[in-house]
Protein backbone atom coordinates (compact mmCIF):
# COMPACT_ATOMS: atom_id res chain seq x y z
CA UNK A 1 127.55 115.25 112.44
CA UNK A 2 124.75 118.46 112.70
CA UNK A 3 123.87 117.80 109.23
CA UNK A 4 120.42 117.15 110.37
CA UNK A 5 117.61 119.83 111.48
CA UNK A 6 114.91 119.03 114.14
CA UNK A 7 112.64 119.84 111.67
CA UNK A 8 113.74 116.80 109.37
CA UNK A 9 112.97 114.06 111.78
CA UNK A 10 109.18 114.54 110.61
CA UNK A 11 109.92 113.23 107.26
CA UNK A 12 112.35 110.04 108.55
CA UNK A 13 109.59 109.16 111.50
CA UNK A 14 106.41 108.81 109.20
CA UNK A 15 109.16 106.87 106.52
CA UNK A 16 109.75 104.40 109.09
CA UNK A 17 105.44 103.49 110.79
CA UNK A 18 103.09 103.92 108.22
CA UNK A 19 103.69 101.11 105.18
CA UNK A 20 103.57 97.89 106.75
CA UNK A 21 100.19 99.05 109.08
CA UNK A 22 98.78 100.38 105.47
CA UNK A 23 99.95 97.26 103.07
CA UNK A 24 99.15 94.30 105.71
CA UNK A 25 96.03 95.57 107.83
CA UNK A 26 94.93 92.00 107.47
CA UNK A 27 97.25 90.27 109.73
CA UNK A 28 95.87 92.78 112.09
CA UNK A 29 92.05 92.75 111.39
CA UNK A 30 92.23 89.17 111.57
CA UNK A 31 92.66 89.53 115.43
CA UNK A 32 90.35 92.86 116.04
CA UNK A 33 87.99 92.37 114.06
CA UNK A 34 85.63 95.42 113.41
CA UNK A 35 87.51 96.91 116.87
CA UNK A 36 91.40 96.85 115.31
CA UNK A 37 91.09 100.46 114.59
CA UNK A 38 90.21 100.85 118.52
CA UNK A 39 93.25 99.02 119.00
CA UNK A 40 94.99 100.92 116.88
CA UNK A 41 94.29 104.05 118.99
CA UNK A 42 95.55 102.12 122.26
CA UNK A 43 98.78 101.08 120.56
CA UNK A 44 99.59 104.67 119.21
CA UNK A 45 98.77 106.20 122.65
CA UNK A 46 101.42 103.93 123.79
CA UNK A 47 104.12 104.41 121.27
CA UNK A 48 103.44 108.03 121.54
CA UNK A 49 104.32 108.23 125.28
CA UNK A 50 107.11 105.88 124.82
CA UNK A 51 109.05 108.25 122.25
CA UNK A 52 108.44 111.20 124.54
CA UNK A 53 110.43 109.20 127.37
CA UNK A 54 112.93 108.09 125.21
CA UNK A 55 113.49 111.97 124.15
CA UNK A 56 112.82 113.34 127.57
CA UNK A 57 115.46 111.20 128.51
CA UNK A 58 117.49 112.05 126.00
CA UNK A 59 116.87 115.91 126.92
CA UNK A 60 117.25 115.84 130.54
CA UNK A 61 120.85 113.63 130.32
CA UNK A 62 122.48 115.34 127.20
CA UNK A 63 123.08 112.15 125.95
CA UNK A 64 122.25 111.36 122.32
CA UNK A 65 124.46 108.07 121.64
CA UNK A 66 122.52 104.89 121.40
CA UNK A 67 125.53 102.87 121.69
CA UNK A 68 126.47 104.74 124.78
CA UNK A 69 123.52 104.93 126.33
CA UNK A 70 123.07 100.97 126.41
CA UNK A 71 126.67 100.24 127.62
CA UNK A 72 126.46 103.05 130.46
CA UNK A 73 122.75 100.98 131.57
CA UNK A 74 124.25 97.77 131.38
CA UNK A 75 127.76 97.21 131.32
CA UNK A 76 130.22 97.03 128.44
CA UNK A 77 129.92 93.64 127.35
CA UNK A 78 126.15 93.03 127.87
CA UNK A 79 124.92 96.52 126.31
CA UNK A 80 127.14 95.55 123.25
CA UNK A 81 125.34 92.50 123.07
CA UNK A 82 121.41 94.10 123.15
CA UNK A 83 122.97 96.78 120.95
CA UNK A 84 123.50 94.36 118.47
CA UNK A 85 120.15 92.71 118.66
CA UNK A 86 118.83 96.22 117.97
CA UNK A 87 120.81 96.66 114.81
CA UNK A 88 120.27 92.97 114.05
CA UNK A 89 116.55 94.08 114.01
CA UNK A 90 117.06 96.92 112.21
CA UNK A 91 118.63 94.95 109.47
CA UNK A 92 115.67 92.09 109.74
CA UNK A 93 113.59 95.36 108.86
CA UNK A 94 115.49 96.27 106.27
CA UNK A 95 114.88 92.85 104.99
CA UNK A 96 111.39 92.97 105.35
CA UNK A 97 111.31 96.37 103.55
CA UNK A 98 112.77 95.58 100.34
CA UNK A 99 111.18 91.59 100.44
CA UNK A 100 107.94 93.07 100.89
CA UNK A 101 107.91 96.22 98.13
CA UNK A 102 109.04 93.39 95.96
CA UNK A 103 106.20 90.47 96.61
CA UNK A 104 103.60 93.44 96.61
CA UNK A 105 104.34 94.77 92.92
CA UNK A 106 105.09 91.34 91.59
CA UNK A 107 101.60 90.02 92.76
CA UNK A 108 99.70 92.84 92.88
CA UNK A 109 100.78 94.84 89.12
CA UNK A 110 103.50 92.83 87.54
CA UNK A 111 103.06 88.55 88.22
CA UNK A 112 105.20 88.13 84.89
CA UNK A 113 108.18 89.55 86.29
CA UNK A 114 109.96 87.68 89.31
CA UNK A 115 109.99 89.54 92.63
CA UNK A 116 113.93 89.02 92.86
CA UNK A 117 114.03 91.77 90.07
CA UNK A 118 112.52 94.09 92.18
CA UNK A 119 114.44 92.99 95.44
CA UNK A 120 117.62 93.74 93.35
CA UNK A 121 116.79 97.10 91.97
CA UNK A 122 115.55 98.56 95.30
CA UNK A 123 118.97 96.82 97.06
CA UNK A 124 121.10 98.92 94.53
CA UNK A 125 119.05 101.96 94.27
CA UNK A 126 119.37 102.19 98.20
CA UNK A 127 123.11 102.01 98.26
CA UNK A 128 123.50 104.41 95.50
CA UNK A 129 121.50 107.17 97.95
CA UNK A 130 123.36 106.19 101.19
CA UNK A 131 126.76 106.08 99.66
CA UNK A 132 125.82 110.11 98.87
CA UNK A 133 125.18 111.34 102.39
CA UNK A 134 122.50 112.31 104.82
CA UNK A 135 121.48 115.00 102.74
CA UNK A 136 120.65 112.91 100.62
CA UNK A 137 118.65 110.30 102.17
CA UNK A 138 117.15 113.71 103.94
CA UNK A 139 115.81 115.19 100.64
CA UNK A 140 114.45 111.73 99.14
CA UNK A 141 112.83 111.14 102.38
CA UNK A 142 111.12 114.96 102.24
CA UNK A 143 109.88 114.40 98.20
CA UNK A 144 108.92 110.69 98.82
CA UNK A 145 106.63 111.89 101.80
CA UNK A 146 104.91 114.75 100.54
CA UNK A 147 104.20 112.51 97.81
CA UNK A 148 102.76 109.50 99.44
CA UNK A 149 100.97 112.27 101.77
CA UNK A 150 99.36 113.99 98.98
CA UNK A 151 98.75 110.91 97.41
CA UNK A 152 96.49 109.22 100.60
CA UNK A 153 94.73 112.83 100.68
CA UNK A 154 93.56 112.04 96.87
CA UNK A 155 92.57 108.23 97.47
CA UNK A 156 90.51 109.25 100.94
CA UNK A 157 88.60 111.53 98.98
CA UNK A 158 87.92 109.53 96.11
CA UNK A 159 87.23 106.33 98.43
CA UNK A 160 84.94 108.32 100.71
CA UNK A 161 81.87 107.25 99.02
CA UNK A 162 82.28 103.95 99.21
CA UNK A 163 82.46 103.35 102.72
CA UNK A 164 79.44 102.89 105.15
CA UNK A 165 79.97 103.54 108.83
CA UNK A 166 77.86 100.62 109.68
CA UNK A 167 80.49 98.07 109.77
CA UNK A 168 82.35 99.56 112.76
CA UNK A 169 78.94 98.76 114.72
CA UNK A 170 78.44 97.67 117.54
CA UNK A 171 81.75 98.47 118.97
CA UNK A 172 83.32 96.61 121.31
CA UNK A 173 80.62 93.90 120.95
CA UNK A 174 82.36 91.13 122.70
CA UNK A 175 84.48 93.75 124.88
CA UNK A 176 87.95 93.74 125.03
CA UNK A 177 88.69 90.19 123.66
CA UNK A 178 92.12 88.10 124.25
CA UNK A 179 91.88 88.82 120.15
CA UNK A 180 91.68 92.38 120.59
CA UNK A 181 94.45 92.56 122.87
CA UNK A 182 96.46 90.65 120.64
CA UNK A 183 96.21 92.81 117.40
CA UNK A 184 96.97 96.11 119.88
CA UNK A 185 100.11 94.09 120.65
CA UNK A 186 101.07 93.00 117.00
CA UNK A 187 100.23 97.03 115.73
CA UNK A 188 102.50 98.30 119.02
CA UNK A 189 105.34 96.00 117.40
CA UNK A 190 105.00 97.05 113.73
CA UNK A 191 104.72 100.88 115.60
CA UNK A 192 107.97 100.23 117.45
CA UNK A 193 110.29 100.70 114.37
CA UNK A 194 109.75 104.38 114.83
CA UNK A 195 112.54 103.81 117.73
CA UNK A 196 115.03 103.62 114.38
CA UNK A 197 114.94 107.27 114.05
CA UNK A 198 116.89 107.15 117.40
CA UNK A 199 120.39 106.79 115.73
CA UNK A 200 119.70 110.03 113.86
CA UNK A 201 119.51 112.22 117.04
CA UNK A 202 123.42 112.49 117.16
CA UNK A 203 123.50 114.37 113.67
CA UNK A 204 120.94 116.79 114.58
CA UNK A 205 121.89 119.79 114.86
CA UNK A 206 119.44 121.92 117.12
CA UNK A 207 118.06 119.38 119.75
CA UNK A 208 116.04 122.10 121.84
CA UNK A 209 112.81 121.15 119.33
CA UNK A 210 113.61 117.40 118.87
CA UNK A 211 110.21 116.46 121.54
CA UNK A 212 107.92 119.13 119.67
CA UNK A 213 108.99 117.87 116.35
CA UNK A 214 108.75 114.22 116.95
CA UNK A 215 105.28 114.67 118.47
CA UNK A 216 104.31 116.40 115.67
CA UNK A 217 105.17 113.56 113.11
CA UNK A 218 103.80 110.69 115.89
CA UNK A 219 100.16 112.92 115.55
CA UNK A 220 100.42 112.94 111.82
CA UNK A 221 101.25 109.06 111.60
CA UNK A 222 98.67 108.63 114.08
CA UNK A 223 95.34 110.24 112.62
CA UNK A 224 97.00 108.67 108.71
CA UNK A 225 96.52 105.10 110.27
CA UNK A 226 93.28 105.57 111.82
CA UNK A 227 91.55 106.48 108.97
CA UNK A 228 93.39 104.14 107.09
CA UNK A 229 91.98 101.01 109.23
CA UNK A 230 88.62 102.38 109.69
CA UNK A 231 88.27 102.93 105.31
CA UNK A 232 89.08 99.32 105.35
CA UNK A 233 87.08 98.49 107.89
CA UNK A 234 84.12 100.29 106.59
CA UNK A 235 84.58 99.85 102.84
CA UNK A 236 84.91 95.99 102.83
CA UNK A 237 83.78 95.06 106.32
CA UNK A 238 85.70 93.17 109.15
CA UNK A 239 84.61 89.63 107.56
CA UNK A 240 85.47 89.97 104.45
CA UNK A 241 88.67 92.75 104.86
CA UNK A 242 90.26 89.80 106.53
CA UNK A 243 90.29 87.53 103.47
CA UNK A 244 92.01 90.10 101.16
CA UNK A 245 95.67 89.69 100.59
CA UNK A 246 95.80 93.30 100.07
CA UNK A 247 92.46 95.56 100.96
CA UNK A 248 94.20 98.95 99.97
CA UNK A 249 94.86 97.63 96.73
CA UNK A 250 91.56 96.14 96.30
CA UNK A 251 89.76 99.51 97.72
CA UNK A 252 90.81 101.61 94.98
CA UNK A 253 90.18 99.39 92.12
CA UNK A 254 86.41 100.40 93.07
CA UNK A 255 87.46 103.62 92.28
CA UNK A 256 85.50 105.89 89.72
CA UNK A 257 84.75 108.54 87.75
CA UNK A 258 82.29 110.12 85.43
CA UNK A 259 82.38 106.12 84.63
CA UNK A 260 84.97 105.81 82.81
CA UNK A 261 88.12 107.44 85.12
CA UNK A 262 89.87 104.34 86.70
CA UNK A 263 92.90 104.89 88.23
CA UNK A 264 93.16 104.38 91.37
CA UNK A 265 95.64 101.55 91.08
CA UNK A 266 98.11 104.18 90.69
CA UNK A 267 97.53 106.13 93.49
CA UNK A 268 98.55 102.55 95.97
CA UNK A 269 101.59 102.03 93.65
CA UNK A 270 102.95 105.14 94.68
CA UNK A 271 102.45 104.52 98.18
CA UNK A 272 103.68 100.71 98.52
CA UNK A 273 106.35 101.29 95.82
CA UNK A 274 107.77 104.64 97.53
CA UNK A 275 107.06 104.26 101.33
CA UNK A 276 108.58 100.38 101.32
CA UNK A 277 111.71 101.91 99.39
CA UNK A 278 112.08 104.94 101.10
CA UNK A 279 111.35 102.71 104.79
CA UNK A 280 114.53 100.62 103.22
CA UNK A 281 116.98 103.87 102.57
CA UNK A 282 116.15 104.99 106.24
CA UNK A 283 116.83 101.83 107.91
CA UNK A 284 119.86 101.67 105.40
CA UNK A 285 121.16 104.45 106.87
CA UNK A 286 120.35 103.92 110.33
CA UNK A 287 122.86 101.26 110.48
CA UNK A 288 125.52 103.49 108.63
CA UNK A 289 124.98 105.92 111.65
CA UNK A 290 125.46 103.58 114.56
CA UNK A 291 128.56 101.73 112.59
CA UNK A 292 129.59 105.70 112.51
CA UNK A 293 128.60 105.74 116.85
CA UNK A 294 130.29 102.73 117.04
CA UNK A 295 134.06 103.77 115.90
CA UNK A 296 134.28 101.02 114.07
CA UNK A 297 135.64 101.45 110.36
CA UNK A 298 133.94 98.81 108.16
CA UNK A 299 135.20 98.92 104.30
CA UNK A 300 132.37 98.63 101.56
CA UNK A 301 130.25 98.38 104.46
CA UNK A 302 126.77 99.70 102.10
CA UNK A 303 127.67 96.55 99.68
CA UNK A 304 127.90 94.11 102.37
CA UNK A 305 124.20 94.66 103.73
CA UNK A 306 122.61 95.79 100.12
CA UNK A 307 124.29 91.77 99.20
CA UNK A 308 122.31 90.34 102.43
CA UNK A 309 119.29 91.99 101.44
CA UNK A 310 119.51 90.57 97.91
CA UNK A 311 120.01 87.22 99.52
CA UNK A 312 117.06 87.44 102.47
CA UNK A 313 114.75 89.60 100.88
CA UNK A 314 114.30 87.18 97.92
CA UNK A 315 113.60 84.27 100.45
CA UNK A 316 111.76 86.94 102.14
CA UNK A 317 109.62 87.48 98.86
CA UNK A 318 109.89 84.07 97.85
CA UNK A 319 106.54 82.66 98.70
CA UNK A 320 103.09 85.01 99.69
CA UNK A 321 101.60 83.16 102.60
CA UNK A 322 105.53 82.19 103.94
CA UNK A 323 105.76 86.06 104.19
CA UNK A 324 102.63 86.53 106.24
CA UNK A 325 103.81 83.75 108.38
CA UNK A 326 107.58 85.09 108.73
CA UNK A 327 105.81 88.76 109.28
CA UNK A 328 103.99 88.37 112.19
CA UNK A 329 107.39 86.55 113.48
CA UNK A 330 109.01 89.92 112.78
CA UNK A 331 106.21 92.05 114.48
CA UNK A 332 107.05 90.00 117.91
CA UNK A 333 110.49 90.61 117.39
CA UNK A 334 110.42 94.31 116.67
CA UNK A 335 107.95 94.68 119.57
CA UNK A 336 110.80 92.78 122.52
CA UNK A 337 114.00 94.77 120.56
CA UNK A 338 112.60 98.01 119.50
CA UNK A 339 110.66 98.59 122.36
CA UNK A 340 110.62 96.21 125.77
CA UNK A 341 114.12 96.00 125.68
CA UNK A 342 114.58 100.00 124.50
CA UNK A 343 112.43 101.19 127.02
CA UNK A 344 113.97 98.75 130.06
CA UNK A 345 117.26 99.83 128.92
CA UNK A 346 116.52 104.03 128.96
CA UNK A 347 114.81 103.88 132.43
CA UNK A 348 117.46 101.57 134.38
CA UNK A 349 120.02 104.46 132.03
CA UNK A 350 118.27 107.08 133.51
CA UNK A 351 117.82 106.09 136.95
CA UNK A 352 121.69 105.43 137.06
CA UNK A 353 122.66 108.80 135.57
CA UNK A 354 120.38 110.36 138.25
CA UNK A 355 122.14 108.49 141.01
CA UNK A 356 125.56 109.14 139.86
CA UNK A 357 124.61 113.11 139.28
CA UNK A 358 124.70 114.10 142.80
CA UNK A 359 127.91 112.09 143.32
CA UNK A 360 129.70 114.44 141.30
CA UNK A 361 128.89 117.79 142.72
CA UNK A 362 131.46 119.04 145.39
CA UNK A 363 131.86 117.49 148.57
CA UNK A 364 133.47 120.10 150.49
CA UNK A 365 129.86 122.12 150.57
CA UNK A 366 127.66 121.50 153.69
């Protein structure tokens, strides 16, 4: 407990938003059309003022437990039982993170090799770095970041030529459409799973700069995924950006130099390789730290969960278009438990622990 600075949330909230929006903007496209990155505005305006209630609320009650928080809103039994659909989720996500960084490499670079190889080496790299510690998942976080960061500044630059701003026009052709509305809906859920940084709160150790911080990562994810969607968008076109299993992939192998450099390949390994991974250590230890909340003492807990994921990331990885199905599935789910439920659950906490303040003050003074 205070292991963590303020400071370090940056790196854990951008490890937790950015891959799924910047490996599957098809299942979102699909929907919005030439508008999704519109919608994607909308849906980050949202999740942005939904984390700075969640922290307000954390600020203005001193209260930093998840666990807690959820039994004080709603009764012992029944916030156990939504707590445990959160970590449930959490797990799904964990799931999806190592399923997903496997079906990606093994049909994107390596078909040859099956994707249960790479399911298996990402399930036992990830216990290896939560069995050390929070530092630990702290510093891989901070190096995996800065390198996926650098790593989109490269590709933007070296992309920028190949995109033509007349396939975002006319926007808003058709106005706001029942599609448009959707894909705003499906990016809000695949935005949601910044809520997991929640369970980290308890170990930080200054929480006077937890709002600034957190805003400051939510901005940086923000602007990242804009530009992401509209370089898809604008390099391929809404039509045909929709058919691609993959656009960032695809984008870069356009990619070159002096006519001969072609490398860009590379530069979306690192990305889908590293954020998927380091999206599956976070998660990973999300659930160490509210089994830690929790009191309960779980032996070889990390081996328990990195054998599930083994199991239900292969079926996970199994099959390409079962994943897209079983993904938007997961989308709807991480929307209702990472934020409907989050957000009914920290107001009705809130405006309890607001009633019961003036209760407690002294009642002998008139």
């Amino acid at each position: 407990m205070g292991s963590l600075n303020s400071k370090h949330l940056f790196f854990i909230i951008t490890s937790l938003a950015v891959v799924t929006l910047k490996t599957f903007p098809t299942a979102f496209i699909k929907l919005g059309g030439r508008d999704t990155w519109i919608a994607m505005i909308l849906a980050s305006l949202i999740i942005l003022l939904y984390v700075w209630l969640i922290l307000m609320i954390h600020k203005k009650t001193g209260h930093y437990n998840l666990l807690d928080i959820y039994s004080k809103a709603l009764g012992k039994w029944v916030g156990a039982f939504f707590a445990c659909l959160f970590l449930l989720t959490i797990l799904l996500t964990i799931f999806e993170s190592a399923g997903a960084e496997a079906i990606v490499i093994h049909t994107g670079f390596q078909l040859l090799t099956p994707a249960w190889v790479y399911v298996a080496v990402t399930a036992l790299s990830g216990v290896y770095i939560v069995k050390k510690g929070i530092a630990s998942v702290t510093i891989t976080t901070i190096i995996v970041i800065f390198f996926i960061s650098i790593s989109g500044i490269i590709l933007g630059f070296l992309t920028h030529k190949y995109k033509e701003t007349k396939h975002i026009f006319p926007i808003l052709e058709h106005g706001m459409t029942a599609g448009f509305f959707l894909s705003t809906i499906k990016i809000l859920g695949a935005l949601s799973c910044v809520i997991i940084f929640i369970p980290y709160l308890d170990s930080v150790r200054d929480k006077t700069k937890l709002i600034k911080h957190s805003t400051i990562a939510l901005l940086f994810i923000i602007q990242m995924l804009i530009f992401s969607m509209l370089g898809v968008i604008m390099t391929f076109g809404p039509e045909r950006a929709e058919d691609l299993l993959f656009p960032k992939l695809t984008q870069t192998q356009i990619v070159s130099a002096f006519g001969f450099l072609e490398a860009g390949e590379l530069f979306v390994m690192l990305q889908v390789v590293a954020g998927w991974f380091i999206r599956y250590v976070v998660c990973f230890f999300a659930i160490m730290e509210l089994i830690r909340l929790s009191g309960v003492t779980i032996k070889f807990k990390e081996y328990y969960i990195c054998s599930l994921t083994v199991v239900f990331s292969y079926f996970f990885s199994k099959n390409l278009f079962s994943m897209f199905k079983m993904l938007d599935y997961l989308l709807y789910i991480q929307l209702i438990n990472f934020f409907v439920i989050p957000l009914l659950v920290y107001v009705l906490y809130y405006i309890r622990e607001t009633r019961r303040a003036p209760s407690s003050s002294p009642s002998g003074e008139r």
